[in-house]
PDB file of N, CA and C in Angstrom:
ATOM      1  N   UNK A   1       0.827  -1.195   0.000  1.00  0.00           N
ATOM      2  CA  UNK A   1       0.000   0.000   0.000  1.00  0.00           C
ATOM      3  C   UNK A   1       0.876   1.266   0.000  1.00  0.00           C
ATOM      4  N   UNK A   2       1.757   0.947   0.939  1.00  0.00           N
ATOM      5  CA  UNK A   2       2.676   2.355   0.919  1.00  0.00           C
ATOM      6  C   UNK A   2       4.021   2.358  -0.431  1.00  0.00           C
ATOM      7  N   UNK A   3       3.977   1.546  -1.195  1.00  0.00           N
ATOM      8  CA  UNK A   3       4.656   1.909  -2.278  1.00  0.00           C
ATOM      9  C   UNK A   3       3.351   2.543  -3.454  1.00  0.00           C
ATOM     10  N   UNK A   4       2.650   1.967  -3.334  1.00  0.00           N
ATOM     11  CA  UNK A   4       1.609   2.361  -4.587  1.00  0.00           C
ATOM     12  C   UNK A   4       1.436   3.744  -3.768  1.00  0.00           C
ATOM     13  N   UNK A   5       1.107   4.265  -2.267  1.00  0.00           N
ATOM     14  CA  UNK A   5       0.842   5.793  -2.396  1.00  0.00           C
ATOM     15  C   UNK A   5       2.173   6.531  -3.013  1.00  0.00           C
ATOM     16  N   UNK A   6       3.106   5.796  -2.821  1.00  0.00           N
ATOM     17  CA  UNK A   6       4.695   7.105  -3.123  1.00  0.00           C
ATOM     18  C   UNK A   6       5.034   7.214  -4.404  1.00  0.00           C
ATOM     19  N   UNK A   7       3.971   5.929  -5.621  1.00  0.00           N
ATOM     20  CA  UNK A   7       4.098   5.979  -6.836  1.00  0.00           C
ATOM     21  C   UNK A   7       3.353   7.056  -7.179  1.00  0.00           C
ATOM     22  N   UNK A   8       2.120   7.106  -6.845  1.00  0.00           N
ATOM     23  CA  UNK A   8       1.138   7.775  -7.027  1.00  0.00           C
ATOM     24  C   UNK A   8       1.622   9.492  -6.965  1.00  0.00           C
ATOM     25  N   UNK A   9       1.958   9.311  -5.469  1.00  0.00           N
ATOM     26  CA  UNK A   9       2.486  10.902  -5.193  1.00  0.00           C
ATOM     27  C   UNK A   9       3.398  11.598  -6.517  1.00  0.00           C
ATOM     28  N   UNK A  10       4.598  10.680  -6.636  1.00  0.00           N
ATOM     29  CA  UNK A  10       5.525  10.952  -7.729  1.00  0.00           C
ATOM     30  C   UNK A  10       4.765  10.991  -9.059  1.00  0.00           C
ATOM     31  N   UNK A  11       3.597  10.241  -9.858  1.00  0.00           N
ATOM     32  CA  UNK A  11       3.042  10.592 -10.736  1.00  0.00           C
ATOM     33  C   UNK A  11       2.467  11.742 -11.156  1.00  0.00           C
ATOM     34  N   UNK A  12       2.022  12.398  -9.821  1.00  0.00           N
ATOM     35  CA  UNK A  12       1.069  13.616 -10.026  1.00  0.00           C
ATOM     36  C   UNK A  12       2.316  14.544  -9.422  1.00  0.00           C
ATOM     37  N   UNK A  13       3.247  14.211  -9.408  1.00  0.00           N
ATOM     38  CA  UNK A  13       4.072  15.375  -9.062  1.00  0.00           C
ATOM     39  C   UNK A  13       4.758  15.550 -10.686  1.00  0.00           C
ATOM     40  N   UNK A  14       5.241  14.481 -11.323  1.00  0.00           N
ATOM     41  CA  UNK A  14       5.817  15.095 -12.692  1.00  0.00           C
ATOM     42  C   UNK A  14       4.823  15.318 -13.445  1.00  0.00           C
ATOM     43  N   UNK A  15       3.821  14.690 -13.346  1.00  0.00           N
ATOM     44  CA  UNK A  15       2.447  14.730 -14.441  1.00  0.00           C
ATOM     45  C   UNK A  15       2.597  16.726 -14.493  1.00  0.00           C
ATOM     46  N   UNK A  16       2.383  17.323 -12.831  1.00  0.00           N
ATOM     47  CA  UNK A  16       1.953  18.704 -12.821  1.00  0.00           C
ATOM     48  C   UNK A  16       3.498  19.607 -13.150  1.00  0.00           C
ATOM     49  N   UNK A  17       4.822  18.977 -13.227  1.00  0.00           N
ATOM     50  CA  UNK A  17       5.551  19.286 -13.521  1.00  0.00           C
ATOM     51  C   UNK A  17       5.800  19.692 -15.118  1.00  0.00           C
ATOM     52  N   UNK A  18       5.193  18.306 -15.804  1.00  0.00           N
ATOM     53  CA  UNK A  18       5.653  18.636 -17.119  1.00  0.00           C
ATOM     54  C   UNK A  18       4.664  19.251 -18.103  1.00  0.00           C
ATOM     55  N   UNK A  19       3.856  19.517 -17.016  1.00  0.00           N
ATOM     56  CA  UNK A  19       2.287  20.511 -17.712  1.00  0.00           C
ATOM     57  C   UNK A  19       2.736  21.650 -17.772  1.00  0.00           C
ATOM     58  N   UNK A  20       4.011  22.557 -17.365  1.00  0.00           N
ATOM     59  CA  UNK A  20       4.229  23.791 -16.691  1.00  0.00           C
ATOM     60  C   UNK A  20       3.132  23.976 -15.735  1.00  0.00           C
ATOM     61  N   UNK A  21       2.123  23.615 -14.674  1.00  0.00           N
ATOM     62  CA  UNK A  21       1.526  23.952 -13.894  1.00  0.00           C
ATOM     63  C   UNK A  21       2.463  24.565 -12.864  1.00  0.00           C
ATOM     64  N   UNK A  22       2.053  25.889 -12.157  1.00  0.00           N
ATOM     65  CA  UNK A  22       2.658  26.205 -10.930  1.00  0.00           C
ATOM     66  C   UNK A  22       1.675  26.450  -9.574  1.00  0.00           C
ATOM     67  N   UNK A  23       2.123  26.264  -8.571  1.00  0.00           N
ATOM     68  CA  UNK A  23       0.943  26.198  -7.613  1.00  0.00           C
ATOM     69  C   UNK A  23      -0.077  27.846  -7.615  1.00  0.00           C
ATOM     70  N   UNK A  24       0.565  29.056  -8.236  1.00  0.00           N
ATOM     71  CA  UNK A  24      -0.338  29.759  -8.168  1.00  0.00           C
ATOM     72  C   UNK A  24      -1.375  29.818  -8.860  1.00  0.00           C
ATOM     73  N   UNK A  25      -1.144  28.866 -10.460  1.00  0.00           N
ATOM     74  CA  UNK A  25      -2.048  28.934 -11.276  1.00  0.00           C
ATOM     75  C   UNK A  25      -3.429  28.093 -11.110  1.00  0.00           C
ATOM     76  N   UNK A  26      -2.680  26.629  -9.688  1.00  0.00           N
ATOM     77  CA  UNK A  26      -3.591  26.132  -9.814  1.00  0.00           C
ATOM     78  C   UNK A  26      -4.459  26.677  -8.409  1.00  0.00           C
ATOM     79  N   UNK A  27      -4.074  27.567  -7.066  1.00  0.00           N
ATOM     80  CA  UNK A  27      -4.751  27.899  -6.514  1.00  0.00           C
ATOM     81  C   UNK A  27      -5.642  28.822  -6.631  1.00  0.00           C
ATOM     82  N   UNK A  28      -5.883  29.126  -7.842  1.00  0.00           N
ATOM     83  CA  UNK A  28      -7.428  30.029  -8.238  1.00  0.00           C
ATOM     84  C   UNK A  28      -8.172  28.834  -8.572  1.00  0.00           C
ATOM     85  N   UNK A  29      -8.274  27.474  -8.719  1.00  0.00           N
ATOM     86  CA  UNK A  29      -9.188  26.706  -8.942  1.00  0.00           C
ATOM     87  C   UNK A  29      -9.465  26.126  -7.453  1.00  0.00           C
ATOM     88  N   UNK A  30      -9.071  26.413  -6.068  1.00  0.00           N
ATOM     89  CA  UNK A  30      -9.408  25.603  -5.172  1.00  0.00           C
ATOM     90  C   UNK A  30     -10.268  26.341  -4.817  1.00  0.00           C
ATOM     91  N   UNK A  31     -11.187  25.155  -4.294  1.00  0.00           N
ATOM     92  CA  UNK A  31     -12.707  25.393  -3.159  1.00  0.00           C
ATOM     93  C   UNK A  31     -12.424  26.238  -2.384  1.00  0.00           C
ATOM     94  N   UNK A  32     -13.127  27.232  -1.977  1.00  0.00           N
ATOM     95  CA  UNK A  32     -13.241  28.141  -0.693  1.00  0.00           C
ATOM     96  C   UNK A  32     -13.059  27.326   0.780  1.00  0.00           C
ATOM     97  N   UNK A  33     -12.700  27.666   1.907  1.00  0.00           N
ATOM     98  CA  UNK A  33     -12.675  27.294   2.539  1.00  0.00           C
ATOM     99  C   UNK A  33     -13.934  26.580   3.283  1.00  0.00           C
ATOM    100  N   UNK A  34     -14.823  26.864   2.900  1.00  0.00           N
ATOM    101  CA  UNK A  34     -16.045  25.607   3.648  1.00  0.00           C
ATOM    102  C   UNK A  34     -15.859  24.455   2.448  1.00  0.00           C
ATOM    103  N   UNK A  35     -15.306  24.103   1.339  1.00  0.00           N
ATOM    104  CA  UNK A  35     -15.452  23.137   0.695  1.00  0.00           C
ATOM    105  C   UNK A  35     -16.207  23.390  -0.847  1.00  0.00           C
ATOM    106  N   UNK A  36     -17.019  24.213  -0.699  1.00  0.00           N
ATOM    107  CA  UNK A  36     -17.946  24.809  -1.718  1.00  0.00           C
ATOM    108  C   UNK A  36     -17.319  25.721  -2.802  1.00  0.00           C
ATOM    109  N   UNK A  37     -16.804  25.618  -3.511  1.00  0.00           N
ATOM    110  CA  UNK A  37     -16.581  26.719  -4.575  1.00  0.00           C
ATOM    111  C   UNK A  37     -17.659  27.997  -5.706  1.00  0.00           C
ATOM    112  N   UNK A  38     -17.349  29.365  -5.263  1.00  0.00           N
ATOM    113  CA  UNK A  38     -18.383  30.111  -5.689  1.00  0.00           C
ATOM    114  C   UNK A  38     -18.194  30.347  -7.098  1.00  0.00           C
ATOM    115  N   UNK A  39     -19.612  31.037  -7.971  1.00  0.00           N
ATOM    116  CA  UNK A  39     -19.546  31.029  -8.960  1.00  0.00           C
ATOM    117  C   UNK A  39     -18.692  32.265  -9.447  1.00  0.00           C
ATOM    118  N   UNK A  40     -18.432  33.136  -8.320  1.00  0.00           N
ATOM    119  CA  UNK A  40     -17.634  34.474  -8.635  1.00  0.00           C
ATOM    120  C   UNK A  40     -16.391  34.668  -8.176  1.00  0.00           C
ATOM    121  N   UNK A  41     -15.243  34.378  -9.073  1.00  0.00           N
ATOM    122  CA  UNK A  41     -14.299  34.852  -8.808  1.00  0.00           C
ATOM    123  C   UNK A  41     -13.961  36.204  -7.416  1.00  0.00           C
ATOM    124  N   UNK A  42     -13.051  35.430  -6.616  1.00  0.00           N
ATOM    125  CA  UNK A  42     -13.525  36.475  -5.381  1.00  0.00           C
ATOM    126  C   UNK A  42     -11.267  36.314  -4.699  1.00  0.00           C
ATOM    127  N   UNK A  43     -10.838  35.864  -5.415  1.00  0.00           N
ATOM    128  CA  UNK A  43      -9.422  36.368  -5.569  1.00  0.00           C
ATOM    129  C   UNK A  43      -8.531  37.392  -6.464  1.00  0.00           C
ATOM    130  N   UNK A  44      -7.733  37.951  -6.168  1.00  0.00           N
ATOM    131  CA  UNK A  44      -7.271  39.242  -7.115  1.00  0.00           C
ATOM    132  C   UNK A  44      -5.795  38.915  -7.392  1.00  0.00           C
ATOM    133  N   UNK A  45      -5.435  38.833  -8.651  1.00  0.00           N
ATOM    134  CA  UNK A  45      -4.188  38.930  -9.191  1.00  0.00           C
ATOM    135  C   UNK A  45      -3.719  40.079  -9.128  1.00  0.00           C
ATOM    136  N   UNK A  46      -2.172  39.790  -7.898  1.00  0.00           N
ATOM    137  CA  UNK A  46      -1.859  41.019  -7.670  1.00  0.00           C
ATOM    138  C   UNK A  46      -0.845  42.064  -9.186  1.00  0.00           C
ATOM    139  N   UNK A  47      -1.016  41.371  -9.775  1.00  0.00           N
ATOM    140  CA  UNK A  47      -0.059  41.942 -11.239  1.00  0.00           C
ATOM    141  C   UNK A  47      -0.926  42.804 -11.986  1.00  0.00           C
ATOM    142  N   UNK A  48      -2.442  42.167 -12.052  1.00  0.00           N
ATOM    143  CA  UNK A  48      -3.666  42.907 -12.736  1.00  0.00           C
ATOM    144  C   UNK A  48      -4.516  43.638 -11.969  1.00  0.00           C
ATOM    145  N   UNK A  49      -4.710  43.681 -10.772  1.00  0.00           N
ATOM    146  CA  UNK A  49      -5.414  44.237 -10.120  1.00  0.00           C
ATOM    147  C   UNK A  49      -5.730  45.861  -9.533  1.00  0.00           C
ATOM    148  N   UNK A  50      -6.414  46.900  -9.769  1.00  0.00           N
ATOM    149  CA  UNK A  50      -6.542  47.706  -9.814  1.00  0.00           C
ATOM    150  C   UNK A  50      -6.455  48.511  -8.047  1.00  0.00           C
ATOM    151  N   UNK A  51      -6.141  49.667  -8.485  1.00  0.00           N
ATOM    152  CA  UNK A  51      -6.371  49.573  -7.183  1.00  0.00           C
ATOM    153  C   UNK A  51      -7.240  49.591  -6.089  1.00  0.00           C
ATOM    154  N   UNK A  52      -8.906  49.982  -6.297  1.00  0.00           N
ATOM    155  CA  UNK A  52     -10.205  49.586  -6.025  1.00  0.00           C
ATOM    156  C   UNK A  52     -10.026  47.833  -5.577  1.00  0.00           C
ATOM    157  N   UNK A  53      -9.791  47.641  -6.027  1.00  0.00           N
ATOM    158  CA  UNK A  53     -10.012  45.905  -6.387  1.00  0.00           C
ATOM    159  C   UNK A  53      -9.249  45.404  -4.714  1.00  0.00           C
ATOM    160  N   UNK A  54      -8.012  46.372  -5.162  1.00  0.00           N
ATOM    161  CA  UNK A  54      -6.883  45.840  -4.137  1.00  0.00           C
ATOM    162  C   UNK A  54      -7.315  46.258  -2.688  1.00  0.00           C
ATOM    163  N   UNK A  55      -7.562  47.621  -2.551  1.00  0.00           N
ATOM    164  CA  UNK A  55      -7.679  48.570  -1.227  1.00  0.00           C
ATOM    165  C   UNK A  55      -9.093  47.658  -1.080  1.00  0.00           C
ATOM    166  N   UNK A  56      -9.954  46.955  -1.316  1.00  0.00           N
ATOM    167  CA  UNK A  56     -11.112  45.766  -0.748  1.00  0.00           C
ATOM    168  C   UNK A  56     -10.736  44.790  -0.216  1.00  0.00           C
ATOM    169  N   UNK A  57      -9.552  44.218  -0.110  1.00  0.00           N
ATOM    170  CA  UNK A  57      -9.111  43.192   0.534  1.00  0.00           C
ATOM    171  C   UNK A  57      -8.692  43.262   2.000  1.00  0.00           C
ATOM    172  N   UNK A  58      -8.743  42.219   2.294  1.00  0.00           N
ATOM    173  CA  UNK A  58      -8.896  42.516   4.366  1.00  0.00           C
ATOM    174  C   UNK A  58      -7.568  43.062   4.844  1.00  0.00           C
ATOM    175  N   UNK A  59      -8.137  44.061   5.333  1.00  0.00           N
ATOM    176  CA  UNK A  59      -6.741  44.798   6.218  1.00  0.00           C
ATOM    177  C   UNK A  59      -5.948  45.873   5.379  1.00  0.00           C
ATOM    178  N   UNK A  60      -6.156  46.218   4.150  1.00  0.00           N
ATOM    179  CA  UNK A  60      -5.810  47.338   2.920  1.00  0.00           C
ATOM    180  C   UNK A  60      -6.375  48.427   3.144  1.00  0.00           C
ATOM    181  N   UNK A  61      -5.880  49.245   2.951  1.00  0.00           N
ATOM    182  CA  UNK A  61      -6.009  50.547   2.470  1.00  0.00           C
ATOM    183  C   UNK A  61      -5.515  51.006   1.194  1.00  0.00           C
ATOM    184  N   UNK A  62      -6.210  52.428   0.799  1.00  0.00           N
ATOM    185  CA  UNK A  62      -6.365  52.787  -0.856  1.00  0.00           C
ATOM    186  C   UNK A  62      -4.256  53.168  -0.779  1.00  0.00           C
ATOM    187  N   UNK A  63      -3.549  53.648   0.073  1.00  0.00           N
ATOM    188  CA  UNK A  63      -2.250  53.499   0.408  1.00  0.00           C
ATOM    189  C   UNK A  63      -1.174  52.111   0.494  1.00  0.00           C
ATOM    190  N   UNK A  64      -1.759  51.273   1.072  1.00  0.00           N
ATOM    191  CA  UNK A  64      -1.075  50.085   0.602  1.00  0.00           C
ATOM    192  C   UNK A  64      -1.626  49.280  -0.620  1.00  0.00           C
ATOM    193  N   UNK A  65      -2.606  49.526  -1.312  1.00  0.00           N
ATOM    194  CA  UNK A  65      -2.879  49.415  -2.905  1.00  0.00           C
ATOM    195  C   UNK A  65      -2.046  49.901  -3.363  1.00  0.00           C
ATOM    196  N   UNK A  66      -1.331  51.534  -3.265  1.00  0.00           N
ATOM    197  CA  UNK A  66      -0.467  52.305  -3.987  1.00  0.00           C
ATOM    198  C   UNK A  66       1.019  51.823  -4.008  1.00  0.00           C
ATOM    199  N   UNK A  67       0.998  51.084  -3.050  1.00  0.00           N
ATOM    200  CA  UNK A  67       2.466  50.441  -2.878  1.00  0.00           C
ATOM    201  C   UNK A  67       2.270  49.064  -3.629  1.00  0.00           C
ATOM    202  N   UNK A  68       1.361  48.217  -3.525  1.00  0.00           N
ATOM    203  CA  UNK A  68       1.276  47.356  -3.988  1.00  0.00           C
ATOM    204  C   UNK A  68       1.687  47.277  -5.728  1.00  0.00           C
ATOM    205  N   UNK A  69       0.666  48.184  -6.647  1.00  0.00           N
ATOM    206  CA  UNK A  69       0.872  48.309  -7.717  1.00  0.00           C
ATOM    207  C   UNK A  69       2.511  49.276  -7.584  1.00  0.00           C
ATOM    208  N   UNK A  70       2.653  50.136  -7.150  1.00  0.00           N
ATOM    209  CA  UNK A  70       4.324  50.512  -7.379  1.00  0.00           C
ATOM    210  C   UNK A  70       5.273  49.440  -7.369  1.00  0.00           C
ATOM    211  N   UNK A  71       5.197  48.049  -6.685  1.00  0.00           N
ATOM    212  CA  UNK A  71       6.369  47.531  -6.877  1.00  0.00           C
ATOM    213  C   UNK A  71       5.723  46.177  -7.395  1.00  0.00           C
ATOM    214  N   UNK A  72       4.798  46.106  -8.222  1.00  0.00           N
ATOM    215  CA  UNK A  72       5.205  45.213  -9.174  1.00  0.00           C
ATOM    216  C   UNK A  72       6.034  44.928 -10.159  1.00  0.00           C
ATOM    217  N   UNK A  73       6.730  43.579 -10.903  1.00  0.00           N
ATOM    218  CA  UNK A  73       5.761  42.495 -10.863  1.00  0.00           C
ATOM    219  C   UNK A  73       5.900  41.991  -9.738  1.00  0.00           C
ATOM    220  N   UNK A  74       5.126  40.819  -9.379  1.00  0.00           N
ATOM    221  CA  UNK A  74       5.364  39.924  -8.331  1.00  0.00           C
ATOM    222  C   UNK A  74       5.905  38.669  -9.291  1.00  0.00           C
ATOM    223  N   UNK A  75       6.558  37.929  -8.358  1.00  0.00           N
ATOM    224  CA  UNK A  75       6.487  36.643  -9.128  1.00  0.00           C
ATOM    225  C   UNK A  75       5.683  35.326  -8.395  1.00  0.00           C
ATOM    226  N   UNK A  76       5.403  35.477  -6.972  1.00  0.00           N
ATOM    227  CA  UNK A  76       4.477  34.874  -6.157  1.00  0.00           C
ATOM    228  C   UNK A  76       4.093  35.528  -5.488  1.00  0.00           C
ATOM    229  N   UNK A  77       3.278  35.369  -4.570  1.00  0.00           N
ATOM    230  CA  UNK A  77       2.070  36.351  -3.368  1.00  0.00           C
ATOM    231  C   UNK A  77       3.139  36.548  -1.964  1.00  0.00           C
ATOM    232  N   UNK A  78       4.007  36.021  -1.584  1.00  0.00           N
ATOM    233  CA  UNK A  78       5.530  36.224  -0.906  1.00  0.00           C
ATOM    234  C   UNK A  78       6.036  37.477  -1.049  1.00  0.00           C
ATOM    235  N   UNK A  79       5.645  37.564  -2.266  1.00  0.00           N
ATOM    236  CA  UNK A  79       7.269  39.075  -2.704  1.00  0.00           C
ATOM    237  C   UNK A  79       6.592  40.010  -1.709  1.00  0.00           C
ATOM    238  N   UNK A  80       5.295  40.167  -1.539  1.00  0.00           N
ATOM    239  CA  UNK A  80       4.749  41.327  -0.707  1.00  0.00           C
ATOM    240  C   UNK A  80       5.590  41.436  -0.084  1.00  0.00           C
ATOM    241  N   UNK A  81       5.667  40.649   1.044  1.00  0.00           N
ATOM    242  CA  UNK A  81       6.232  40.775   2.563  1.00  0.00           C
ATOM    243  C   UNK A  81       8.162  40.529   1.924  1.00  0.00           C
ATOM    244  N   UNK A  82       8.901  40.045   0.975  1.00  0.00           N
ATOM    245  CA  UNK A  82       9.968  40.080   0.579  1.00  0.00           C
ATOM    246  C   UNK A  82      10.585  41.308   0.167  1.00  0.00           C
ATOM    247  N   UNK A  83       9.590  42.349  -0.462  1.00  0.00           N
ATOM    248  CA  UNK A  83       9.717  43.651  -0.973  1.00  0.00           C
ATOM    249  C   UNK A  83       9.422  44.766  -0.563  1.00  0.00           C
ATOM    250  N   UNK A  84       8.735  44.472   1.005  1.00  0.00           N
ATOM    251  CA  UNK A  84       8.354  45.505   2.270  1.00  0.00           C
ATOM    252  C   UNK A  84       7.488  46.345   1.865  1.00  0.00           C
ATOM    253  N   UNK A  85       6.415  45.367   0.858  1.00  0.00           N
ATOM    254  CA  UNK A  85       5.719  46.099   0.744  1.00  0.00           C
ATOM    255  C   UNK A  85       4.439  45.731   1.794  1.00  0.00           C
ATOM    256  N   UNK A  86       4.295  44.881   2.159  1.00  0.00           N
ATOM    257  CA  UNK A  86       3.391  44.272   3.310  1.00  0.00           C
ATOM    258  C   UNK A  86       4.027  43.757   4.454  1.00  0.00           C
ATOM    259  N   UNK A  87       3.673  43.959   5.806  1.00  0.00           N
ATOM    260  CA  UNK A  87       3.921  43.514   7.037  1.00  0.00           C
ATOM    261  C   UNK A  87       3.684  41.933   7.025  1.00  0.00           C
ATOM    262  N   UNK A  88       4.139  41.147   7.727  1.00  0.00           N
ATOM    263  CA  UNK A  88       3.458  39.819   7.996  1.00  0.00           C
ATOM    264  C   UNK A  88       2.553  39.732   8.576  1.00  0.00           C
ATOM    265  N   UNK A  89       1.651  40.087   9.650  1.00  0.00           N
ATOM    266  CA  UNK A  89       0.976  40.451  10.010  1.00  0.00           C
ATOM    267  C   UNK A  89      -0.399  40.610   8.661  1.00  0.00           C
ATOM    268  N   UNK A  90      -0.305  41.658   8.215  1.00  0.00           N
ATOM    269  CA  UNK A  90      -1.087  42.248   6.693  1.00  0.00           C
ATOM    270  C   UNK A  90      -1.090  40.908   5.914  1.00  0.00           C
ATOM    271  N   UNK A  91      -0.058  40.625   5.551  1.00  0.00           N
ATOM    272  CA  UNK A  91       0.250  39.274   4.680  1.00  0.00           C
ATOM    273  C   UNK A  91      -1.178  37.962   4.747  1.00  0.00           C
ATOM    274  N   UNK A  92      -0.596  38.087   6.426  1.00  0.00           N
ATOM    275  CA  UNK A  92      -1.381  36.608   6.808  1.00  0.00           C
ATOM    276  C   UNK A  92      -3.201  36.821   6.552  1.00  0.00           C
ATOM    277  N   UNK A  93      -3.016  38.156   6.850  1.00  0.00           N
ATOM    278  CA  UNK A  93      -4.768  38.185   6.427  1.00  0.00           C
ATOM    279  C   UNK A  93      -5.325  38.261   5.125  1.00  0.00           C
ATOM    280  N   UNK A  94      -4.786  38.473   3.705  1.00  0.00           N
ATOM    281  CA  UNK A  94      -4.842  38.734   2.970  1.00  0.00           C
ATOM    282  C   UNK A  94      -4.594  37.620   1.682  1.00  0.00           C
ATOM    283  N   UNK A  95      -3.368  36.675   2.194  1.00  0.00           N
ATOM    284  CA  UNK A  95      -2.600  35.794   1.690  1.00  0.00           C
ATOM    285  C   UNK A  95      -3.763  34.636   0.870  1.00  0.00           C
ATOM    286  N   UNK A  96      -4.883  34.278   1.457  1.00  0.00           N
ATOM    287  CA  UNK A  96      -5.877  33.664   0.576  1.00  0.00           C
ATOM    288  C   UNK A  96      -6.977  34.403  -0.357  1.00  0.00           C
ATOM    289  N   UNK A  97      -6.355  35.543  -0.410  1.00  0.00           N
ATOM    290  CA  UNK A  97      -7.485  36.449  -1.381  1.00  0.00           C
ATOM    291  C   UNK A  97      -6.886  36.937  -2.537  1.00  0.00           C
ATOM    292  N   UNK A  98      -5.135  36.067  -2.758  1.00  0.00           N
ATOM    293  CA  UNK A  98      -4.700  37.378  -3.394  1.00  0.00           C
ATOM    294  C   UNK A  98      -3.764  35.673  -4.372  1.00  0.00           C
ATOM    295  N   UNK A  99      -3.495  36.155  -5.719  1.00  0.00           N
ATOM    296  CA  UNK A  99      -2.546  35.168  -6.708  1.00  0.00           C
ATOM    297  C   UNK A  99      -1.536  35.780  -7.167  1.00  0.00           C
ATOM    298  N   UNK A 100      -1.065  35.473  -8.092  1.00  0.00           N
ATOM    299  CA  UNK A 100       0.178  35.907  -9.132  1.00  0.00           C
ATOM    300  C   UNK A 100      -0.189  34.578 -10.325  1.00  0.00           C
ATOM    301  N   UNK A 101      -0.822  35.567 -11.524  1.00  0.00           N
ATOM    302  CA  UNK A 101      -0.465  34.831 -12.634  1.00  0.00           C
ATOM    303  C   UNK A 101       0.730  34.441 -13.349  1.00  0.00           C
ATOM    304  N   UNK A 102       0.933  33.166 -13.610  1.00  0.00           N
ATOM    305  CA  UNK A 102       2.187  33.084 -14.507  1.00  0.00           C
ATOM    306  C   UNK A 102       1.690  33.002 -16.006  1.00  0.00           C
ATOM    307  N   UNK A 103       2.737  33.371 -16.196  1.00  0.00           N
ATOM    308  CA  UNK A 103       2.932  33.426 -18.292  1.00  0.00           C
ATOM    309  C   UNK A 103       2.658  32.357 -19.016  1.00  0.00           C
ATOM    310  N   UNK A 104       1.929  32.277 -20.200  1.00  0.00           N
ATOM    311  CA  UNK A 104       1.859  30.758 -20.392  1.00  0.00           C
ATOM    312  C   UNK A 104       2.877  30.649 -21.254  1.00  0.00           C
ATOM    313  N   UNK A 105       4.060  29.678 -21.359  1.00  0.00           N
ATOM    314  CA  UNK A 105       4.901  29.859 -22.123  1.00  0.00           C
ATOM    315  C   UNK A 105       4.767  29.037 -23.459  1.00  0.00           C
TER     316      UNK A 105
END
């Protein structure tokens, strides 16, 4: 049993490897936290996101929107707090509302 799970694991690990999948692209497809997934997009790509869009997210202001879009790109939802542009604190509340698209190459 425990070799067939570590095959398994390793299958869906190169399978999502050689798709170019990256985990940000695929966490805009996960369920909301009760399990249920809504019909409305209710996460914001911080690369596209305006700043209305942004200053709505928990714990923002229309000022840390302004910082936000000033130091893009991102290359994951990390750089915030890597690029001082967010506190950890800020981060942690925010961190499931927010992506980084990658490029399709």
């Amino acid at each position: 049993m425990r070799k067939r799970a570590t095959y398994l694991i390793t299958l869906a690990i190169l399978a999502a490897g050689s798709s170019g999948c990256s985990l940000s692209s695929l966490e805009k497809e996960v369920k909301g936290v009760n399990g249920s997934a809504s019909g409305k997009e209710t996460r914001v790509e911080l690369n596209s996101a305006g700043r209305k869009r942004l200053s709505a997210l928990p714990g923002l202001t229309g000022e840390d929107a302004d910082k936000i879009i000033a130091n893009r790109p991102y290359v994951n939802r990390r750089d915030l707090v890597r690029k001082g542009v967010l506190s950890e604190a800020q981060f942690e509340k925010l961190k499931d509302s927010v992506y980084v698209e990658h490029a399709k190459e």
